[in-house]
C-alpha atoms as a PDB file:
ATOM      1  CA  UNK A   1       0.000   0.000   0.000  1.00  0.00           C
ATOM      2  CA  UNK A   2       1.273   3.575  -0.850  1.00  0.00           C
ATOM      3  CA  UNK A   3       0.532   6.649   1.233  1.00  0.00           C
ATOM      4  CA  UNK A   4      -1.104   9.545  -0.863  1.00  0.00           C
ATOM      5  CA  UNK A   5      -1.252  13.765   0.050  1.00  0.00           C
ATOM      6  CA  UNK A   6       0.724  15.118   2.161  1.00  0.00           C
ATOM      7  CA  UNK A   7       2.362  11.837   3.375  1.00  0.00           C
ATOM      8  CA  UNK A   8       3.229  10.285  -0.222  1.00  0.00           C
ATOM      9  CA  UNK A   9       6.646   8.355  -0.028  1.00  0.00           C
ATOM     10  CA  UNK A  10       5.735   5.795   2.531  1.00  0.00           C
ATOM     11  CA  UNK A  11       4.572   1.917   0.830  1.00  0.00           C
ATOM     12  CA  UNK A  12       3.952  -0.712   3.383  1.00  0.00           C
ATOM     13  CA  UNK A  13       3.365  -4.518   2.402  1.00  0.00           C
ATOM     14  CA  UNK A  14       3.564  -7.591   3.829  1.00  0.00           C
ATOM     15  CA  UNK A  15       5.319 -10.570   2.563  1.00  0.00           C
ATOM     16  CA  UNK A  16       6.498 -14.381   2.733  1.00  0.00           C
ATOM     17  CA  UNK A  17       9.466 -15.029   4.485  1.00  0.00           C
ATOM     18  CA  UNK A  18      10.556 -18.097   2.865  1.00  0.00           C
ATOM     19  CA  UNK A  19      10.205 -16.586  -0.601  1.00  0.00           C
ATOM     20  CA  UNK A  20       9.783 -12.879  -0.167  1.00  0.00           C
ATOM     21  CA  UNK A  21       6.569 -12.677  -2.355  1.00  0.00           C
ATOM     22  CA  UNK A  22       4.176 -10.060  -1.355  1.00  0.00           C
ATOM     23  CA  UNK A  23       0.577 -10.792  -0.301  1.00  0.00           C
ATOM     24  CA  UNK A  24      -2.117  -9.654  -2.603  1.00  0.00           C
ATOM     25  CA  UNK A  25      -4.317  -6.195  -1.678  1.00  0.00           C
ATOM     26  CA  UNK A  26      -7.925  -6.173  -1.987  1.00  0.00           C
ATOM     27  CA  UNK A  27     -10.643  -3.239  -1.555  1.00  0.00           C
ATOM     28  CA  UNK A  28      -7.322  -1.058  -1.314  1.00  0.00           C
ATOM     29  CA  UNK A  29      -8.393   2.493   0.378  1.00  0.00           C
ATOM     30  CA  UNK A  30      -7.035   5.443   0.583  1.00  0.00           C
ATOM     31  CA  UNK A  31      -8.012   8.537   2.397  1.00  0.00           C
ATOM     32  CA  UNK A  32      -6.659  12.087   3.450  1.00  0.00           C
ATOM     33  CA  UNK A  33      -6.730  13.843   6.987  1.00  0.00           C
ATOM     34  CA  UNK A  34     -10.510  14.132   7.509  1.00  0.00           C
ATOM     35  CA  UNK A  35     -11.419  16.450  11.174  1.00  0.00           C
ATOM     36  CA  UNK A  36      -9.930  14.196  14.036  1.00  0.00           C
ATOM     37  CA  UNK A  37      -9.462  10.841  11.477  1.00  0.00           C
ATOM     38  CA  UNK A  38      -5.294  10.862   9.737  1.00  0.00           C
ATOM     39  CA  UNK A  39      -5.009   9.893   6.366  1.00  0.00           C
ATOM     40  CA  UNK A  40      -4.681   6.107   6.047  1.00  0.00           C
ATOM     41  CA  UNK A  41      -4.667   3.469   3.990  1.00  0.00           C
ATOM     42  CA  UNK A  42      -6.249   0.151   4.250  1.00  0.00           C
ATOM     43  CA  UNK A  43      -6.549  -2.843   3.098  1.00  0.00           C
ATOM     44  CA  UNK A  44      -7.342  -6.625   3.209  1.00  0.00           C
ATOM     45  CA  UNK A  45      -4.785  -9.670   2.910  1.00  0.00           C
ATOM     46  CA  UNK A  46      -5.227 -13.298   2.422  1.00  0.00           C
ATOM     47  CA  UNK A  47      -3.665 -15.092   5.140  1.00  0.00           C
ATOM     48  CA  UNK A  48      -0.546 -17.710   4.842  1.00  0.00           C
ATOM     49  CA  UNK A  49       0.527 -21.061   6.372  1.00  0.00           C
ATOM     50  CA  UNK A  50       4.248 -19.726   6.550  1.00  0.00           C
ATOM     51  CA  UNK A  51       6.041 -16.796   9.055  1.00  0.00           C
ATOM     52  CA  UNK A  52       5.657 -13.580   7.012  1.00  0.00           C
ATOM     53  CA  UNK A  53       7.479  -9.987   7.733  1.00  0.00           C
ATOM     54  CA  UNK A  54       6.395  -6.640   7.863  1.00  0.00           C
ATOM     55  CA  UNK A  55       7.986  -3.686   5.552  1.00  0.00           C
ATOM     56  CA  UNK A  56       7.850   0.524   5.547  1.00  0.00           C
ATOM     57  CA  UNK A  57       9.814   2.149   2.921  1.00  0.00           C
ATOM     58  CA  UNK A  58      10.739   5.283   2.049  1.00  0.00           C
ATOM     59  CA  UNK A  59      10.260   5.863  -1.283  1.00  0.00           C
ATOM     60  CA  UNK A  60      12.563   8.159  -3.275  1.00  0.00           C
ATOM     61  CA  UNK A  61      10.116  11.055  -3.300  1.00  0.00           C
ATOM     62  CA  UNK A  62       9.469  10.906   0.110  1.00  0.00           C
ATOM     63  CA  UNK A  63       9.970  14.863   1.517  1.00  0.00           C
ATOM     64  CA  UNK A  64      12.393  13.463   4.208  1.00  0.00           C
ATOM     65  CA  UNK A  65      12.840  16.370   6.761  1.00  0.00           C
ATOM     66  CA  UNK A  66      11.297  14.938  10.041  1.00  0.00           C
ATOM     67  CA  UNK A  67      12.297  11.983  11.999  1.00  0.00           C
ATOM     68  CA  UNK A  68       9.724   9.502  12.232  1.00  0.00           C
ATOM     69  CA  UNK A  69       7.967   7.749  15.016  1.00  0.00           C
ATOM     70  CA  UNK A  70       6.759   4.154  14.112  1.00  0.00           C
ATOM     71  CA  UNK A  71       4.340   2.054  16.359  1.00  0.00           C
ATOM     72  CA  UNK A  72       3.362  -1.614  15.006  1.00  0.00           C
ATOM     73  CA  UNK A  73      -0.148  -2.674  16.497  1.00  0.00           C
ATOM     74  CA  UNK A  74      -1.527  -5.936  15.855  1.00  0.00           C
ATOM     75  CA  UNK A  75      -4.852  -7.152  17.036  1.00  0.00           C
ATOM     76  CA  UNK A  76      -4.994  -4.191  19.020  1.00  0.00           C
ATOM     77  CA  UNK A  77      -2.049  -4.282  20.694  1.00  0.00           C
ATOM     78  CA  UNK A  78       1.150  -2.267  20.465  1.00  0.00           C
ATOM     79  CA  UNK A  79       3.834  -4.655  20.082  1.00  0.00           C
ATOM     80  CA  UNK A  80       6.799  -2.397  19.031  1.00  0.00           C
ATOM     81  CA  UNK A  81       7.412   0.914  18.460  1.00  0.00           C
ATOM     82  CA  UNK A  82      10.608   3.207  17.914  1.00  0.00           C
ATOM     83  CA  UNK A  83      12.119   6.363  16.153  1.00  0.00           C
ATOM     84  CA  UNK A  84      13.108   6.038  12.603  1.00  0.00           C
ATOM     85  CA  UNK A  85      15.608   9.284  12.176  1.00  0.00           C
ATOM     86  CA  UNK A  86      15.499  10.903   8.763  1.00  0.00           C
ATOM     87  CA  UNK A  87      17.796  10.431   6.339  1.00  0.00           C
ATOM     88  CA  UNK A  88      18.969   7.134   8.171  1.00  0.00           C
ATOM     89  CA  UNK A  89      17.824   3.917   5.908  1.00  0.00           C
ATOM     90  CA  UNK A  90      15.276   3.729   3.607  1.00  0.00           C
ATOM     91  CA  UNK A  91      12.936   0.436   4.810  1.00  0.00           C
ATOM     92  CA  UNK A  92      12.410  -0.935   8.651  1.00  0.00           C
ATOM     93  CA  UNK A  93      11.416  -4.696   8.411  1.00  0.00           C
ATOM     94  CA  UNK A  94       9.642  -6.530  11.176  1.00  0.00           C
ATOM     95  CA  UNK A  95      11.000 -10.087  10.588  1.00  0.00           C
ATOM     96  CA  UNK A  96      10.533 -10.517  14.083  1.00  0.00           C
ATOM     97  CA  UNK A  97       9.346  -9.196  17.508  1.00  0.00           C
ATOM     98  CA  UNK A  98      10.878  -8.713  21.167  1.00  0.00           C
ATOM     99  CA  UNK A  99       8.642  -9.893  23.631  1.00  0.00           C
ATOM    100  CA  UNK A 100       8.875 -10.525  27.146  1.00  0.00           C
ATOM    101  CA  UNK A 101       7.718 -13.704  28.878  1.00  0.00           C
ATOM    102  CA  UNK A 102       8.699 -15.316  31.651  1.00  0.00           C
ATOM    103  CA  UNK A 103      10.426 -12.581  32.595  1.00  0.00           C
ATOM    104  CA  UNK A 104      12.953 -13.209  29.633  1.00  0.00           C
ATOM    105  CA  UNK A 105      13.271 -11.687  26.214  1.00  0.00           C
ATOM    106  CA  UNK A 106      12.375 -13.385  22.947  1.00  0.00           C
ATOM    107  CA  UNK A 107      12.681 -12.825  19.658  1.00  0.00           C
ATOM    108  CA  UNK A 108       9.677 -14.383  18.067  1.00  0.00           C
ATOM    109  CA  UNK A 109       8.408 -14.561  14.218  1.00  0.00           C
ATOM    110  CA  UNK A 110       5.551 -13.475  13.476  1.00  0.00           C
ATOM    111  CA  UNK A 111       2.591 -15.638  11.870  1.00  0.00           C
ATOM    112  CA  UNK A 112      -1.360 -16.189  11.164  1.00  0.00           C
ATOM    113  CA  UNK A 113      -3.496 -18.787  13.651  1.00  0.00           C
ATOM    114  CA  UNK A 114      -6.716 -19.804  13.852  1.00  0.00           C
ATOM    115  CA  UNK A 115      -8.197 -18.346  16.784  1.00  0.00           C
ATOM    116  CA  UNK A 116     -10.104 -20.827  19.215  1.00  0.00           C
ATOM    117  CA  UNK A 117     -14.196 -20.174  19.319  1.00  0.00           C
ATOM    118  CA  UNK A 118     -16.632 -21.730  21.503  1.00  0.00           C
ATOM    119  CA  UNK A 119     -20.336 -22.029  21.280  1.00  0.00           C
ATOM    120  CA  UNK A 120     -19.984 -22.281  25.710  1.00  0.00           C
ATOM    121  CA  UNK A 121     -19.921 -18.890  26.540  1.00  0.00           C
ATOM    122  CA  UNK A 122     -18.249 -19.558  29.704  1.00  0.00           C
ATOM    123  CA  UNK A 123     -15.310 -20.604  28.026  1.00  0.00           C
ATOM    124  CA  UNK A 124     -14.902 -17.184  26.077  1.00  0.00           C
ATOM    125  CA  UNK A 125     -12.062 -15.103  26.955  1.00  0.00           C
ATOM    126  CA  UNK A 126     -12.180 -12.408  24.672  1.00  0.00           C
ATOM    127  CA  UNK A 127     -14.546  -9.583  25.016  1.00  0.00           C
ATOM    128  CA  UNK A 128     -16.486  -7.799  22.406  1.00  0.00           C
ATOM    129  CA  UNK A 129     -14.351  -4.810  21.916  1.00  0.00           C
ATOM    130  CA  UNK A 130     -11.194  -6.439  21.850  1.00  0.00           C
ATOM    131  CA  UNK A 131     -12.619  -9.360  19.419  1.00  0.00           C
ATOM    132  CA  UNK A 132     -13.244  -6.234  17.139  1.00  0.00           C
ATOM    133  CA  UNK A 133      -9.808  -5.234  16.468  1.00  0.00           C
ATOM    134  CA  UNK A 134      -8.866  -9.362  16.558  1.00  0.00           C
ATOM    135  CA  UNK A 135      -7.743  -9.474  12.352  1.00  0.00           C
ATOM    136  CA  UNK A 136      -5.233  -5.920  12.025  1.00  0.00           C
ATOM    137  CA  UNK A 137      -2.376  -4.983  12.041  1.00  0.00           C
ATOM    138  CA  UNK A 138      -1.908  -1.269  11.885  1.00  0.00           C
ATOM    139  CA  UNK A 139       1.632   1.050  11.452  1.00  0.00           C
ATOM    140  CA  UNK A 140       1.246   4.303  12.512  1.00  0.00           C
ATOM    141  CA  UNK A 141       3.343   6.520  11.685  1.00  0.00           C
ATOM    142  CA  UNK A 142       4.242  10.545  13.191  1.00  0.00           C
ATOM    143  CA  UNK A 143       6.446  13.379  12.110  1.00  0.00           C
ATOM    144  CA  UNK A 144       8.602  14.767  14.175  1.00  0.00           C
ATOM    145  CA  UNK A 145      11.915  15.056  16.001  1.00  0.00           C
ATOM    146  CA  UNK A 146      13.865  12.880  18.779  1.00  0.00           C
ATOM    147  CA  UNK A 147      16.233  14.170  20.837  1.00  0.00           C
ATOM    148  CA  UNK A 148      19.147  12.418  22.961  1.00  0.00           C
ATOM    149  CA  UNK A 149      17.629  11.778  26.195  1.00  0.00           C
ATOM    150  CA  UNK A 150      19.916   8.706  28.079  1.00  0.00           C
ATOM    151  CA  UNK A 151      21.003   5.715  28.174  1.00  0.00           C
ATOM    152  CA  UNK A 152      18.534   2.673  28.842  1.00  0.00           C
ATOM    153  CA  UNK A 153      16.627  -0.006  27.833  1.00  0.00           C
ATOM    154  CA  UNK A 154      14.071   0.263  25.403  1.00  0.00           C
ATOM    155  CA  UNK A 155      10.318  -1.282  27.004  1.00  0.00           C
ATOM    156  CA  UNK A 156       9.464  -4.642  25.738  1.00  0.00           C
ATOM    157  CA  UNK A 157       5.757  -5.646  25.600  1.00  0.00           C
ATOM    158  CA  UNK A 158       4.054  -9.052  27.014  1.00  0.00           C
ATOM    159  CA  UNK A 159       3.888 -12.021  24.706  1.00  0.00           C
ATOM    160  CA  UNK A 160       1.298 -11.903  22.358  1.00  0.00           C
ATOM    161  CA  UNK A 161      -1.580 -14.371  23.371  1.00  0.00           C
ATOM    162  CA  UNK A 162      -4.377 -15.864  21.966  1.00  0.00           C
ATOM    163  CA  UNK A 163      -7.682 -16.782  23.588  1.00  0.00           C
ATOM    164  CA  UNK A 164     -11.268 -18.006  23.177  1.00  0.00           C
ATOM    165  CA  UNK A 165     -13.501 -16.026  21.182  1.00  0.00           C
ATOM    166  CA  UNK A 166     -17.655 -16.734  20.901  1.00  0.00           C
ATOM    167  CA  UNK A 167     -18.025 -18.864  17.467  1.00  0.00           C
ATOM    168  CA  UNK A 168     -21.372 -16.782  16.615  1.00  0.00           C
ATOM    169  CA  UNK A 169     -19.389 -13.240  16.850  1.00  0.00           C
ATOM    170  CA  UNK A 170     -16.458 -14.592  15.251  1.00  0.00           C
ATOM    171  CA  UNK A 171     -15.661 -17.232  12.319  1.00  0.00           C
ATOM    172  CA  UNK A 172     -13.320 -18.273  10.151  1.00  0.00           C
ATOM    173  CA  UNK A 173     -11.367 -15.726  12.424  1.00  0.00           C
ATOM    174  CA  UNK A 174      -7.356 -16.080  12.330  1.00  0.00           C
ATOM    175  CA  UNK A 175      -5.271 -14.152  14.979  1.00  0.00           C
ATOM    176  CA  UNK A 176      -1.481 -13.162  14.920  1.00  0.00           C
ATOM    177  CA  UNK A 177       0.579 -16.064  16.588  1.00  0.00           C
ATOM    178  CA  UNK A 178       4.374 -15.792  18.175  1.00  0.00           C
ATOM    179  CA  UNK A 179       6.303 -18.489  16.202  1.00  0.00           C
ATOM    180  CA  UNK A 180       9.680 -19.190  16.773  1.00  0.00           C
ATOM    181  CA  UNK A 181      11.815 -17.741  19.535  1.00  0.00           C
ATOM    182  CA  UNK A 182      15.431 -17.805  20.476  1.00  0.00           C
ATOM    183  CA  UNK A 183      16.498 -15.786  23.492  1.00  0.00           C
ATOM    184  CA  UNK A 184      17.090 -11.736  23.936  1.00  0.00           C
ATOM    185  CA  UNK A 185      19.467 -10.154  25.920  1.00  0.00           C
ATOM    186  CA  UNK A 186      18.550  -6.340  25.913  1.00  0.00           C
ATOM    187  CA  UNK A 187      21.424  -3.948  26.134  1.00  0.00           C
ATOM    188  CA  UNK A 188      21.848  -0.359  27.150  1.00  0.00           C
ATOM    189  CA  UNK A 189      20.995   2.331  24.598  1.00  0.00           C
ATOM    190  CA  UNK A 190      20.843   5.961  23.767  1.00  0.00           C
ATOM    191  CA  UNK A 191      16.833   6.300  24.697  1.00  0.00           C
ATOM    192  CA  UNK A 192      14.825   9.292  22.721  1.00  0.00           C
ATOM    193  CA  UNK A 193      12.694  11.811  23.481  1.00  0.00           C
ATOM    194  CA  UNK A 194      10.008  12.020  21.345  1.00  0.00           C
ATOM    195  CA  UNK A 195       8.883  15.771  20.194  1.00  0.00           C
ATOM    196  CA  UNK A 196       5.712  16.148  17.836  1.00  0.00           C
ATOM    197  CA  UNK A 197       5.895  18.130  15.015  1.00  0.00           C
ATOM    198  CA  UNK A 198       4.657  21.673  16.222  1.00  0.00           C
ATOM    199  CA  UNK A 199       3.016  19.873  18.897  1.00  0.00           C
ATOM    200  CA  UNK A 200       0.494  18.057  16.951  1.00  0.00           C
ATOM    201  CA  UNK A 201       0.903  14.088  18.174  1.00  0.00           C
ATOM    202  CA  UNK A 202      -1.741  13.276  15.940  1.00  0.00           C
ATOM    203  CA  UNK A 203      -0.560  10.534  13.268  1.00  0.00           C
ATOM    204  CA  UNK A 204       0.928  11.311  10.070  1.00  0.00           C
ATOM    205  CA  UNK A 205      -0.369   8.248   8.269  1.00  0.00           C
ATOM    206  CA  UNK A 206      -1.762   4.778   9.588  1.00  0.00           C
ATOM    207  CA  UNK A 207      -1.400   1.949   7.317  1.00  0.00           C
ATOM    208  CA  UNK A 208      -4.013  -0.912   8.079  1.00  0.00           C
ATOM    209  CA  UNK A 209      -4.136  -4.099   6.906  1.00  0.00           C
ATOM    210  CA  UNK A 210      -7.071  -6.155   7.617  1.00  0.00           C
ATOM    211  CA  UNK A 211      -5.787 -10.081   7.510  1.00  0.00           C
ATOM    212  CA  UNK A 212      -8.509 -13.043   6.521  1.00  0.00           C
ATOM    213  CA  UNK A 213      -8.853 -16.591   5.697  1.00  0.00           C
ATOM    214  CA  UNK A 214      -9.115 -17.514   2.413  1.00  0.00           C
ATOM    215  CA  UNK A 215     -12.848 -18.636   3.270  1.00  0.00           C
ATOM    216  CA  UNK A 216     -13.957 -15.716   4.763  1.00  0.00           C
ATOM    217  CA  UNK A 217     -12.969 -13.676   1.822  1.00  0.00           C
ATOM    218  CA  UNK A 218     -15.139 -15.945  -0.478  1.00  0.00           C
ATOM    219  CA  UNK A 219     -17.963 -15.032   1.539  1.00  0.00           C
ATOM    220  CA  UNK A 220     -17.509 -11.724   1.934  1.00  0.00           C
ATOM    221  CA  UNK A 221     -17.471 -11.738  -1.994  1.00  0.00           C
ATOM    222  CA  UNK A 222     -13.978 -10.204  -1.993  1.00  0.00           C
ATOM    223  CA  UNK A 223     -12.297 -13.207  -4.065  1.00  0.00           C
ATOM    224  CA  UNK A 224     -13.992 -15.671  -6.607  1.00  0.00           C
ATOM    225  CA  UNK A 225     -14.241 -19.458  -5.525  1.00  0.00           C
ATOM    226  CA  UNK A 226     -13.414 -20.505  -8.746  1.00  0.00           C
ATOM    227  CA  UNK A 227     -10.186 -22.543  -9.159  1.00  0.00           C
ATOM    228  CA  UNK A 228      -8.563 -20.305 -11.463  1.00  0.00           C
ATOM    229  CA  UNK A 229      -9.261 -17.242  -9.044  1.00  0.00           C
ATOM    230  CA  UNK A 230      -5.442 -16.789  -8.365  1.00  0.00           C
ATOM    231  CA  UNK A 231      -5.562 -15.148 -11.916  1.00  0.00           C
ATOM    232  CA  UNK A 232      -8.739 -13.631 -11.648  1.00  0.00           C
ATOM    233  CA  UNK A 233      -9.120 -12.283  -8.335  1.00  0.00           C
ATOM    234  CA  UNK A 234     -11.530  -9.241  -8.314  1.00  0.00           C
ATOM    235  CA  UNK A 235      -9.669  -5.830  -6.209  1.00  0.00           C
ATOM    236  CA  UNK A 236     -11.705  -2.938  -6.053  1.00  0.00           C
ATOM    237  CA  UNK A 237      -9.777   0.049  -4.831  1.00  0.00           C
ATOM    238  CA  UNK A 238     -11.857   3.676  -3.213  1.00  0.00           C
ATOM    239  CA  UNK A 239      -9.945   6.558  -3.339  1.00  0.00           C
ATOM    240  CA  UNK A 240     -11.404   9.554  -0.898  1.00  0.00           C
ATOM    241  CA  UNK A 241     -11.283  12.334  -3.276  1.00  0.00           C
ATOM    242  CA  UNK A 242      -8.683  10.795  -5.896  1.00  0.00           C
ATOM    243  CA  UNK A 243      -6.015  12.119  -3.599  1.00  0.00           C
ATOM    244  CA  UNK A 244      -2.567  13.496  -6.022  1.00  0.00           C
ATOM    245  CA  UNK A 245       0.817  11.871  -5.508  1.00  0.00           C
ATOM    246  CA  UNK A 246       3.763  11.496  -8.104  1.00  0.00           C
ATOM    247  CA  UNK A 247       2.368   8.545  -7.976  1.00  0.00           C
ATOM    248  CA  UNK A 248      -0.903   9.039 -10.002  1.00  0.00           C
ATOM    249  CA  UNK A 249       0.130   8.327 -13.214  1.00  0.00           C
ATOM    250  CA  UNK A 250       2.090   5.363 -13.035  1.00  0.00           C
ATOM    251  CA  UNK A 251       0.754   3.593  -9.558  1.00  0.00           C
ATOM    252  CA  UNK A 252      -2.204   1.993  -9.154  1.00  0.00           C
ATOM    253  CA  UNK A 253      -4.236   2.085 -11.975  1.00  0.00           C
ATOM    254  CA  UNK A 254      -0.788   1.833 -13.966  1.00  0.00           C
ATOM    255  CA  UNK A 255       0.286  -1.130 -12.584  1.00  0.00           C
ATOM    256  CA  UNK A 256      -2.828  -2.940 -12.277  1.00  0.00           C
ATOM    257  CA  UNK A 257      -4.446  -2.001 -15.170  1.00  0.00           C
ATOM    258  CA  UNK A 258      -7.282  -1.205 -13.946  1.00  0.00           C
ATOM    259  CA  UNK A 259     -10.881   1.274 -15.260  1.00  0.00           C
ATOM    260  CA  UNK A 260     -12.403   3.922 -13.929  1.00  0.00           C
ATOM    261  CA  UNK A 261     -16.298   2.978 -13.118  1.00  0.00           C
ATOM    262  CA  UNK A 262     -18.544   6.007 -12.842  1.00  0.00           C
ATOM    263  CA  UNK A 263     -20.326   6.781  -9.037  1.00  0.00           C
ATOM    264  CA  UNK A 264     -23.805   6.200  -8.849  1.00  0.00           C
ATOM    265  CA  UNK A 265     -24.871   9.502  -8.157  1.00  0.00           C
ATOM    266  CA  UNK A 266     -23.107  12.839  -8.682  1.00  0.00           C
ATOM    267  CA  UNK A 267     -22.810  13.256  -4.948  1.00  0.00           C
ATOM    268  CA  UNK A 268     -20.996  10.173  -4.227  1.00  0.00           C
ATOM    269  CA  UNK A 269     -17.405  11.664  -3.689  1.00  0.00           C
ATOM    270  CA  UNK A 270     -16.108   8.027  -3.755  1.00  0.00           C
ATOM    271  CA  UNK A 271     -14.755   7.065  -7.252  1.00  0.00           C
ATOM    272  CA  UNK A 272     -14.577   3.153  -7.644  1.00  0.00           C
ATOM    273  CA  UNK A 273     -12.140   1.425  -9.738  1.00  0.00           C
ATOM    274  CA  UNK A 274     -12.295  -1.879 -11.001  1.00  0.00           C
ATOM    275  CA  UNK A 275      -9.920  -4.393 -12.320  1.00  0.00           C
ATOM    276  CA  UNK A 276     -11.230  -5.559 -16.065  1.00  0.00           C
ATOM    277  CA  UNK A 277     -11.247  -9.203 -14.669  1.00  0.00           C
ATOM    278  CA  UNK A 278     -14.415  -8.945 -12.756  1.00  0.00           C
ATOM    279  CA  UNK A 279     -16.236  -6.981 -10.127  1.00  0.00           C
ATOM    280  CA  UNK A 280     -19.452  -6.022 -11.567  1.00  0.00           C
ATOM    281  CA  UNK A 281     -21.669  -3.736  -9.736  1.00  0.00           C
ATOM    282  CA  UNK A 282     -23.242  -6.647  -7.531  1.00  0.00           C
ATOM    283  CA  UNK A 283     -19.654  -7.388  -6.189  1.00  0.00           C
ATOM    284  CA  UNK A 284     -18.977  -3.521  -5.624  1.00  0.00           C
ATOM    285  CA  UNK A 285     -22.522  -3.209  -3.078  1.00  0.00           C
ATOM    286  CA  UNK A 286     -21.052  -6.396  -1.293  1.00  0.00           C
ATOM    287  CA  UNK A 287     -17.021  -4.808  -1.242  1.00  0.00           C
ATOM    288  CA  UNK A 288     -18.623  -1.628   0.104  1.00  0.00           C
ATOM    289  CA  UNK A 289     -20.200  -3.387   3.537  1.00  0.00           C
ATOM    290  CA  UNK A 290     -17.028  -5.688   3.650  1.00  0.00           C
ATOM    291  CA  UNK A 291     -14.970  -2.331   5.198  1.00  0.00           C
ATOM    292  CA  UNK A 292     -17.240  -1.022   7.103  1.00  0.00           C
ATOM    293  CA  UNK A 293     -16.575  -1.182  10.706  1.00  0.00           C
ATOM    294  CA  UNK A 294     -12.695  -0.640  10.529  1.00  0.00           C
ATOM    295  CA  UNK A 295     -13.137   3.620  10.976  1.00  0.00           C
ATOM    296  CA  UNK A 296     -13.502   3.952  14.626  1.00  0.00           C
ATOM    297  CA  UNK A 297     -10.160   2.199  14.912  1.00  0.00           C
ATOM    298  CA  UNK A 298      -8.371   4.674  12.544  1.00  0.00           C
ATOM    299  CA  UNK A 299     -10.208   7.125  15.041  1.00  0.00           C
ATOM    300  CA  UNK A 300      -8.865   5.060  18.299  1.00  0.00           C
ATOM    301  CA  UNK A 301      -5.721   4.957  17.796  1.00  0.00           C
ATOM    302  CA  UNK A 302      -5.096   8.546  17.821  1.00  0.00           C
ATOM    303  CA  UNK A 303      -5.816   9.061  21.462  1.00  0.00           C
ATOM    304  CA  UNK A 304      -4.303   5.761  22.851  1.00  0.00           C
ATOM    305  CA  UNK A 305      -0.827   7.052  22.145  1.00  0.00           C
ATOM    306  CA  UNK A 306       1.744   8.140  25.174  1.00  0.00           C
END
């Protein structure tokens, strides 16, 4: 996914680790800085048997004159953050994760697990608002500046857990998983201090990718169930206001080959584009009700922030 406005130069994906390829993008969104929402994009992504990585690149466009604070949430959950200082490496990659257990540090891969359900309710473990942000995982991403503070130890968050989830509110439903581990010994650093860009903490850009199960996706209407679907997979994209980048000409619709499909009405600011492989208008109502739901946590995360 590509930022667009103001933050164009950032692309996040997520890919294989054994051979690097990236996972498709369906109903790809984009949209700017809206009153108290940040521009994000969004996404969703076919989940895989195999530990997969996390990327954010600078592309070479990129206005680079503000350091960068970077928080990866999955599920909900904050599971590392840090400063990335400007002009200092184009890409961070999240092959793995430090987490704490035991009171020891791991470094754990990362990959997708079906999440337990139950139809006992006494068994359930997850509650309703935290089973709503169970599929995400979220980089958000502010301008700014750090400054030498001291030395220290950066925090390390808890292991990432799974639990029980209530099958009616929740199937087909796949959670983030800590795979393999090997020890962590955490040294003494130079620790930050994090200042906002003219004192506005709000986020620059949140990229948010919204992981499923192959199945689910069929029956959301997102992807055919044909056997040849790996060739004709149906993406919509919905761009907020066609937003400009350098970008424009040779990105998306570029690369994809992909039509412009007029809006219903001359109201609807949402212009929907197609791939020429499928996605009639049927498939577009049923895309539309797919996303809904994911705003309040663009809205969330804002606030939840130190």
């Amino acid at each position: 996914m590509l930022s667009h406005g103001i933050a164009a130069g950032l692309e996040a994906w997520i890919e294989a680790q054994d051979d690097g390829k990236r996972l498709d993008e369906y109903l790809l969104e984009v949209s700017p800085a809206e009153g108290e929402k940040s521009s994000h994009s969004k996404c969703f992504v076919e989940t895989i048997d195999e530990p997969f990585s996390i990327i954010l690149r600078k592309l070479p466009y990129y206005n680079d004159n503000y350091d960068l604070d970077v928080a990866l949430w999955i599920d909900g959950n904050r599971v590392d953050f840090g400063g990335w200082l400007k002009q200092s490496g184009d890409n961070i990659r999240w092959d793995t994760i430090i987490q704490k257990e035991g009171g020891k540090c791991y470094d754990t891969t990362l990959k997708f697990s079906p999440l337990p359900t139950t139809d006992d309710l006494s068994k359930v473990t997850i509650d309703p608002e935290t089973n709503e942000d169970i599929g995400t995982i979220a980089i958000i991403v502010r301008q700014g500046n750090y400054i030498e503070g001291a030395i220290g130890k950066k925090p390390i968050y808890e292991k990432i857990t799974t639990g029980i989830v209530d099958e009616k509110a929740k199937r087909f439903t796949y959670t983030v998983a800590a795979g393999e581990k090997t020890e962590f010994f955490r040294i003494e650093e130079m620790v930050y201090r994090w200042k906002p860009k003219r004192g506005d903490d709000r986020p620059f850009h949140i990229f948010l990718f919204q992981y499923r199960p192959r199945i689910a996706l069929i029956q959301m209407g997102i992807i055919d169930e044909s056997p040849n679907s790996v060739n004709q997979k149906s993406t919509l994209f919905r761009l907020k206001g066609l937003i400009s980048s350098p970008e424009s000409n040779s990105g998306l619709s570029g690369k994809r080959g992909i039509e412009k499909v007029e809006p219903e009405s001359e109201e609807d600011d949402v212009i929907y584009l197609e791939s020429k492989t499928g996605g009639k208008k049927r498939k577009r109502q049923q895309s539309v009700k797919a996303i809904e739901g994911v705003d309040d946590f663009l809205m969330d995360v804002g606030a939840d922030q130190p």
